[in-house]
C-alpha atoms as a PDB file:
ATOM      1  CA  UNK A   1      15.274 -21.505  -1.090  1.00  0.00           C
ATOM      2  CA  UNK A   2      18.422 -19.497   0.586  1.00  0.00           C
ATOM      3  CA  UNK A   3      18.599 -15.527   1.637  1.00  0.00           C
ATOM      4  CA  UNK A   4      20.835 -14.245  -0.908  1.00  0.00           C
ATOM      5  CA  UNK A   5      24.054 -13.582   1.004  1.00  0.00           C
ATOM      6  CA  UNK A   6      24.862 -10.287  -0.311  1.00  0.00           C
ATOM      7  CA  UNK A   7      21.134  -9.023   1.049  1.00  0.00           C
ATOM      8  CA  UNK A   8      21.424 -10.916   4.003  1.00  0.00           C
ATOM      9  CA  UNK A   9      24.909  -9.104   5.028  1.00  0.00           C
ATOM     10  CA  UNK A  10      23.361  -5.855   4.010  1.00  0.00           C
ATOM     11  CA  UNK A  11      20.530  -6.197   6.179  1.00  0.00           C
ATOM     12  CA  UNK A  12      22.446  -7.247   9.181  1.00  0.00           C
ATOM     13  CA  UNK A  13      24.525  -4.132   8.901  1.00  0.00           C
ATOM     14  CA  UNK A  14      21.932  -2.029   8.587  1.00  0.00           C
ATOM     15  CA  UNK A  15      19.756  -3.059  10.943  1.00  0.00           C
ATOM     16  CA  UNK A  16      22.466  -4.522  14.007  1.00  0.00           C
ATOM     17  CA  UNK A  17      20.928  -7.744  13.371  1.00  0.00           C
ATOM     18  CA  UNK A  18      17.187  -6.222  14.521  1.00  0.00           C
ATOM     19  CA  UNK A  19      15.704  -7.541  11.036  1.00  0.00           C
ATOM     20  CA  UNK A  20      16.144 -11.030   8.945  1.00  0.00           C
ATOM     21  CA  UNK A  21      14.811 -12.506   6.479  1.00  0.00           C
ATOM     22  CA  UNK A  22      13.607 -16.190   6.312  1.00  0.00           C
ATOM     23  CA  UNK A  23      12.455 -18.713   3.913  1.00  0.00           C
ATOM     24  CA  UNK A  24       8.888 -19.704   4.497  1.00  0.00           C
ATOM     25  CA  UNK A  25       8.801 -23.672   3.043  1.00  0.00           C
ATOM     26  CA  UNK A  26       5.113 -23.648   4.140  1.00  0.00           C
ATOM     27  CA  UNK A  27       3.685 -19.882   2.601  1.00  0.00           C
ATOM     28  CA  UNK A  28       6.834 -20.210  -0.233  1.00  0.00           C
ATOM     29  CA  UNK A  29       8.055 -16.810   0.491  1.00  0.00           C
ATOM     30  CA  UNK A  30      10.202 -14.770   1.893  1.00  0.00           C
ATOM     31  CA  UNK A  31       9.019 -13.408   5.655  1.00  0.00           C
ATOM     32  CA  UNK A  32      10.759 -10.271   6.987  1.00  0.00           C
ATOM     33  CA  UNK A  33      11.325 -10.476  10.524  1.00  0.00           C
ATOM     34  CA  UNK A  34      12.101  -7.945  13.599  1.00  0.00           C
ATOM     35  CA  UNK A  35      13.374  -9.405  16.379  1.00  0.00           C
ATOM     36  CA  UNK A  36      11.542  -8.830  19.480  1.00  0.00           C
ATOM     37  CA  UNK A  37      12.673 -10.420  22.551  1.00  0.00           C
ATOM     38  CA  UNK A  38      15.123 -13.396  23.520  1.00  0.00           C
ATOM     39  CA  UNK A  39      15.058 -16.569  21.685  1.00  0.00           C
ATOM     40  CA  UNK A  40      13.227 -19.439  23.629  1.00  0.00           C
ATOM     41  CA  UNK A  41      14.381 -22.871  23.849  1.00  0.00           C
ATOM     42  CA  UNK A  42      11.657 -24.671  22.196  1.00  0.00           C
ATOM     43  CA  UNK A  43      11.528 -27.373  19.921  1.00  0.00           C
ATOM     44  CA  UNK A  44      12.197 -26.550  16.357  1.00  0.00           C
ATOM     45  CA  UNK A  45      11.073 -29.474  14.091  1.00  0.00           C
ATOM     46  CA  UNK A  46       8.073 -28.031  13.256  1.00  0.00           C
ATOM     47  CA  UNK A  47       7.361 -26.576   9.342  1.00  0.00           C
ATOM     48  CA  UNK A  48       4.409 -23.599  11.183  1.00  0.00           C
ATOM     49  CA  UNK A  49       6.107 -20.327  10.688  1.00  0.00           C
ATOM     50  CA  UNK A  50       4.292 -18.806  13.793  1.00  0.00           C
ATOM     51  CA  UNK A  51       6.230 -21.842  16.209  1.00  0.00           C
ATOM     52  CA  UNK A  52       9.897 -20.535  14.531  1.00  0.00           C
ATOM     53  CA  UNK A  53       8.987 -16.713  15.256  1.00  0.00           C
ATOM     54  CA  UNK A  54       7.889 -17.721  19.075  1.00  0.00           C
ATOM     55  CA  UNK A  55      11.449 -20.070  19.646  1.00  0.00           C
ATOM     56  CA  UNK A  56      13.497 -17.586  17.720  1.00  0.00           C
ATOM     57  CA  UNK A  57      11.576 -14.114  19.474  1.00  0.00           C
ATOM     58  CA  UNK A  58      11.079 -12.852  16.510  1.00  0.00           C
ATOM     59  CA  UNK A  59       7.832 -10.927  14.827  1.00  0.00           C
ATOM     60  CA  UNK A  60       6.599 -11.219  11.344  1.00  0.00           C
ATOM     61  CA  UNK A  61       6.554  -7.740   9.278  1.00  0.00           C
ATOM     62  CA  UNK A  62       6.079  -8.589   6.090  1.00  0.00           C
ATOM     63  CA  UNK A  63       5.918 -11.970   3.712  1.00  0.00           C
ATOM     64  CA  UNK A  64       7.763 -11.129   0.392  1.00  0.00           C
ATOM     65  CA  UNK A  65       6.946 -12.942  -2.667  1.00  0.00           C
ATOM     66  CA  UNK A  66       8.386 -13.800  -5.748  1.00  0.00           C
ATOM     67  CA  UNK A  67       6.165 -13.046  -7.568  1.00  0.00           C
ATOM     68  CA  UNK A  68       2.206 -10.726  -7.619  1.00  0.00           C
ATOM     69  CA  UNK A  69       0.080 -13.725  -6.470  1.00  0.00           C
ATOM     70  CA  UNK A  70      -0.037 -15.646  -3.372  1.00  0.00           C
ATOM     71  CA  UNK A  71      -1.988 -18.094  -1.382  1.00  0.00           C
ATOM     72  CA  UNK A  72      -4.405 -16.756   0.940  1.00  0.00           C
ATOM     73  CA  UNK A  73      -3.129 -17.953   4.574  1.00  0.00           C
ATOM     74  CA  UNK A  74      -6.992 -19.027   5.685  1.00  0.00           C
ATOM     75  CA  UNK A  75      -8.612 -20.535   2.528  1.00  0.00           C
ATOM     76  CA  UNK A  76      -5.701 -20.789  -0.277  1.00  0.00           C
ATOM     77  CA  UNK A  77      -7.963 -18.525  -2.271  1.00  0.00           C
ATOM     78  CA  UNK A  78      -5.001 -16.646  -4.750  1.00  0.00           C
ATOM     79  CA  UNK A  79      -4.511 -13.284  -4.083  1.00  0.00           C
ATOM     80  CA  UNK A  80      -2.718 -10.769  -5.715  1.00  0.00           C
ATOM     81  CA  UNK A  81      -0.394  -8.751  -3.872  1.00  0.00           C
ATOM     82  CA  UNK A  82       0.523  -5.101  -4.205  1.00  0.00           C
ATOM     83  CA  UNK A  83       3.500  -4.519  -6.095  1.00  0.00           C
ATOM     84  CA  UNK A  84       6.146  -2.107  -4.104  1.00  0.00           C
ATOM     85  CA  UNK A  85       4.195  -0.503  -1.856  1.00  0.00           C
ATOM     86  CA  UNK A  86       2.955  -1.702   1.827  1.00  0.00           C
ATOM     87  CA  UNK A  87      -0.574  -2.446   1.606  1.00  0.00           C
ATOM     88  CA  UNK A  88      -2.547  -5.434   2.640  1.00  0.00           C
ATOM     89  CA  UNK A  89      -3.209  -8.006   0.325  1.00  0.00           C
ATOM     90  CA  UNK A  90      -6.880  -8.767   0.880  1.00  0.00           C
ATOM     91  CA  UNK A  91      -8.492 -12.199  -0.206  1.00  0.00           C
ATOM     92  CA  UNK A  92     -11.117 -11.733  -2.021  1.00  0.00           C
ATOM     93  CA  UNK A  93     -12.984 -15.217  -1.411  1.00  0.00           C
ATOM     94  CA  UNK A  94     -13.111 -15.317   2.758  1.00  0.00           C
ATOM     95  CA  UNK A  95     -12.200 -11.203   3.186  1.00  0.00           C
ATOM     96  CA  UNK A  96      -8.823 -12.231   4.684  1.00  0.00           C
ATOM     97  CA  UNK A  97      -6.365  -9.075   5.087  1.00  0.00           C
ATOM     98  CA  UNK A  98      -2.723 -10.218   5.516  1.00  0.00           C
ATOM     99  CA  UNK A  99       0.911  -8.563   5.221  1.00  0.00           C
ATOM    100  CA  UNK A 100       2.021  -9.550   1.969  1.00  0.00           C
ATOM    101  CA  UNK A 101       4.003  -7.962  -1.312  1.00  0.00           C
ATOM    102  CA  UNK A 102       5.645  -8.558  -4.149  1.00  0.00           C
ATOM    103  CA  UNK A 103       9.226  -7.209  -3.924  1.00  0.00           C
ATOM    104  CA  UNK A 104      12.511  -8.406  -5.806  1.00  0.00           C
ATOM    105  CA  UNK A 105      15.250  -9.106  -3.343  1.00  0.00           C
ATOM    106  CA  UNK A 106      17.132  -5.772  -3.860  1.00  0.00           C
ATOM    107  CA  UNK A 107      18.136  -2.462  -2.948  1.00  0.00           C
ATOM    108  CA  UNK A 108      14.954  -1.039  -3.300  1.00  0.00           C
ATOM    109  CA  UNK A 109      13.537  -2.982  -0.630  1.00  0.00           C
ATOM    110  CA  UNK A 110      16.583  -2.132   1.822  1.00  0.00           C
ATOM    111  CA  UNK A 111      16.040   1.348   1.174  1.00  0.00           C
ATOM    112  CA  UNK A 112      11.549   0.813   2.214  1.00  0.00           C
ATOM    113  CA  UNK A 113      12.816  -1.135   5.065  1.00  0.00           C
ATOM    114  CA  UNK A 114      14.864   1.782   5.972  1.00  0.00           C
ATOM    115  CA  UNK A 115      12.198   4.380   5.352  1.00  0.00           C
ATOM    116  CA  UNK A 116      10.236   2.551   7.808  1.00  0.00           C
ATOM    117  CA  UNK A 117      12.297   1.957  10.390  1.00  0.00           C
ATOM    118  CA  UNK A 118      10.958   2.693  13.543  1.00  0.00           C
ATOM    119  CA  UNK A 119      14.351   3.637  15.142  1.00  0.00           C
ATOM    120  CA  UNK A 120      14.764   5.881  12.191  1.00  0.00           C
ATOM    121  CA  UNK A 121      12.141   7.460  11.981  1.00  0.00           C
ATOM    122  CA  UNK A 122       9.828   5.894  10.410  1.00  0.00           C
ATOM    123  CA  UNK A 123       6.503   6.068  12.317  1.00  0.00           C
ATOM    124  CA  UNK A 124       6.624   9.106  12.312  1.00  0.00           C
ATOM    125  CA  UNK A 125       7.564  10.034   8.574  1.00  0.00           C
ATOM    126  CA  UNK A 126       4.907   7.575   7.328  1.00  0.00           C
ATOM    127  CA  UNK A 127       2.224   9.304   9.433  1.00  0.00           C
ATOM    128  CA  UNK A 128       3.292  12.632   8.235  1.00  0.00           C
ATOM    129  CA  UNK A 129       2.706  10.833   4.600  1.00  0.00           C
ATOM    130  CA  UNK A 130      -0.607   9.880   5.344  1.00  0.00           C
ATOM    131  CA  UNK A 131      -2.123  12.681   6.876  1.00  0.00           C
ATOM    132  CA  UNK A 132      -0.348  14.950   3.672  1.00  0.00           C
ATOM    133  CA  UNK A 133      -1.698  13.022   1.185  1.00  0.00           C
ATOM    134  CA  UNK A 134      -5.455  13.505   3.274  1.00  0.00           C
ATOM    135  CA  UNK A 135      -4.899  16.989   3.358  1.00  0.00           C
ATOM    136  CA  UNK A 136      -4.200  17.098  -0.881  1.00  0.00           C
ATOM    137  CA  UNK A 137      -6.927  15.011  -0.818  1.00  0.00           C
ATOM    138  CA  UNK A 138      -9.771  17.231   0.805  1.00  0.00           C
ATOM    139  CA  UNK A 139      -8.039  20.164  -0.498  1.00  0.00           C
ATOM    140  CA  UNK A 140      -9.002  18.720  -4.148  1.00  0.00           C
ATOM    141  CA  UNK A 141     -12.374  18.039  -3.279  1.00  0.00           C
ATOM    142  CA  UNK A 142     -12.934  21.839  -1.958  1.00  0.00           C
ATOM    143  CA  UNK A 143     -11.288  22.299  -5.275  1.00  0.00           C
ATOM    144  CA  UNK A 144     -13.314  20.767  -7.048  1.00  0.00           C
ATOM    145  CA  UNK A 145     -16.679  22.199  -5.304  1.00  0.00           C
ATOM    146  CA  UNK A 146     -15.486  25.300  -5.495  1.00  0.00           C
ATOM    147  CA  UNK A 147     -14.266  24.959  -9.016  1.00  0.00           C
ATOM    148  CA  UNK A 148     -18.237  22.982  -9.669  1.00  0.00           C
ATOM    149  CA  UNK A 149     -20.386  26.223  -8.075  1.00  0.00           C
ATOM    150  CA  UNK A 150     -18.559  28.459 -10.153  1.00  0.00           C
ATOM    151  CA  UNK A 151     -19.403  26.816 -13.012  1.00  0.00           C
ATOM    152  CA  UNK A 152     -22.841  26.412 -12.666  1.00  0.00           C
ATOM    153  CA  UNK A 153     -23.405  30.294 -11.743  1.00  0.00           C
ATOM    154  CA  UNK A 154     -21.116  31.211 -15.003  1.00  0.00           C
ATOM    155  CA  UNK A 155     -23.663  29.388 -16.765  1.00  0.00           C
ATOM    156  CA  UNK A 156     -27.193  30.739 -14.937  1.00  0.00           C
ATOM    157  CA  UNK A 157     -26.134  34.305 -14.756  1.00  0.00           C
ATOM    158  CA  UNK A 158     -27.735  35.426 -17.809  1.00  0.00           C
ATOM    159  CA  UNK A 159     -30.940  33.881 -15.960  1.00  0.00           C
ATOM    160  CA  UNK A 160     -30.211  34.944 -11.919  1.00  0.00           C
ATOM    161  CA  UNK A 161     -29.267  38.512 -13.042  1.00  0.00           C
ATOM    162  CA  UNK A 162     -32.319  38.878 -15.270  1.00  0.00           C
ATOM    163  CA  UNK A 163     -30.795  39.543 -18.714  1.00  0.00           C
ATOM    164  CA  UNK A 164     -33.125  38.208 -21.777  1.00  0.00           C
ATOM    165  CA  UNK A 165     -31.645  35.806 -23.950  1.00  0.00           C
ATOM    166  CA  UNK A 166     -32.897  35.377 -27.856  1.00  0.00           C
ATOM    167  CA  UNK A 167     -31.115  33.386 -30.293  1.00  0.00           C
ATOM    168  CA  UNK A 168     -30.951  33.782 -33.661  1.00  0.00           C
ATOM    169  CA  UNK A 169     -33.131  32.114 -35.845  1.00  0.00           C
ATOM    170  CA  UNK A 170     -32.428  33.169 -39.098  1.00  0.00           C
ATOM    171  CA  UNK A 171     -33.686  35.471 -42.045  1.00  0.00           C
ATOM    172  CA  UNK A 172     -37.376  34.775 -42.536  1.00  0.00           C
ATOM    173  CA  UNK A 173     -38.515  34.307 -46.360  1.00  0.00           C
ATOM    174  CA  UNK A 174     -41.744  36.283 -46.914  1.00  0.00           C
ATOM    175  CA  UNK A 175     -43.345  33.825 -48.795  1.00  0.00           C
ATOM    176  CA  UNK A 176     -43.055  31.483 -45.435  1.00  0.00           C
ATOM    177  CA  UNK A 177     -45.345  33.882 -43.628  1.00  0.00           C
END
């Protein structure tokens, strides 16, 4: 399969040529790439995706697949992927975790790869993300306790404070007695 050329131009003008993305014949999927250092001059007839990275100095971010399942890379186990968002896929056969998603080939994955740019950013604003959402996290739980104690003295107090409680059990017939 080909880069579509439109997404290909717009990622080489957004990124100064810094990120590509390449057809994997061997995973059948897209790989998102940074590039790292110089290119090499080794030999390139080899399929291994790992050998092309090395002679082109390039480092793999991200495989992108067409669709929500993939191979797992160690035991072919099929995995499904997380859909927009950067997680690890996880196999769930041989515990595998590897950089994988599903994400169609358009603007919205520009605009990620921008959020998460590194030169824009992105470390930083993704950290910030994380450490916000575990702060609304242990807020809710202290929420939550709080919110769980106050219930369970609202319903003792009668009990804690001392104040008899008798129900009503109804008019009693005098020929019952």
């Amino acid at each position: 399969m080909r880069v579509p050329g439109w997404f290909d131009r717009q990622l080489a003008v957004e990124f100064d040529r810094q990120l590509r993305l390449r057809w994997s014949a061997a995973r059948q999927a897209f790989q998102v790439e940074r590039k790292i250092r110089r290119s090499t001059f080794a030999p390139r007839f080899t399929r291994d995706d790992d050998a092309v990275r090395i002679a082109d100095g390039y480092d793999l971010l991200m495989e992108v697949a067409g669709g929500d399942r993939l191979p797992c890379p160690r035991c072919s186990a099929t995995v499904k992927l997380p859909v927009q968002e950067m997680r690890e896929a996880k196999c769930g056969r041989c515990r595998r975790t590897f950089r994988a998603v599903y994400w169609p080939l358009n603007d919205s994955l520009l605009q990620y790869l921008r959020y998460v740019d590194p030169v824009r950013g992105g470390i930083e604003r993704v950290f910030a993300e994380v450490e916000g959402a575990e702060l609304e996290r242990e807020r809710a739980r202290r929420r939550e306790m709080r919110n769980y104690g106050e219930a369970v003295w609202k319903d003792d107090y009668n009990r804690l404070v001392g104040i008899p409680s008798v129900g009503y059990t109804g008019r009693e017939r005098m020929w019952e007695r």
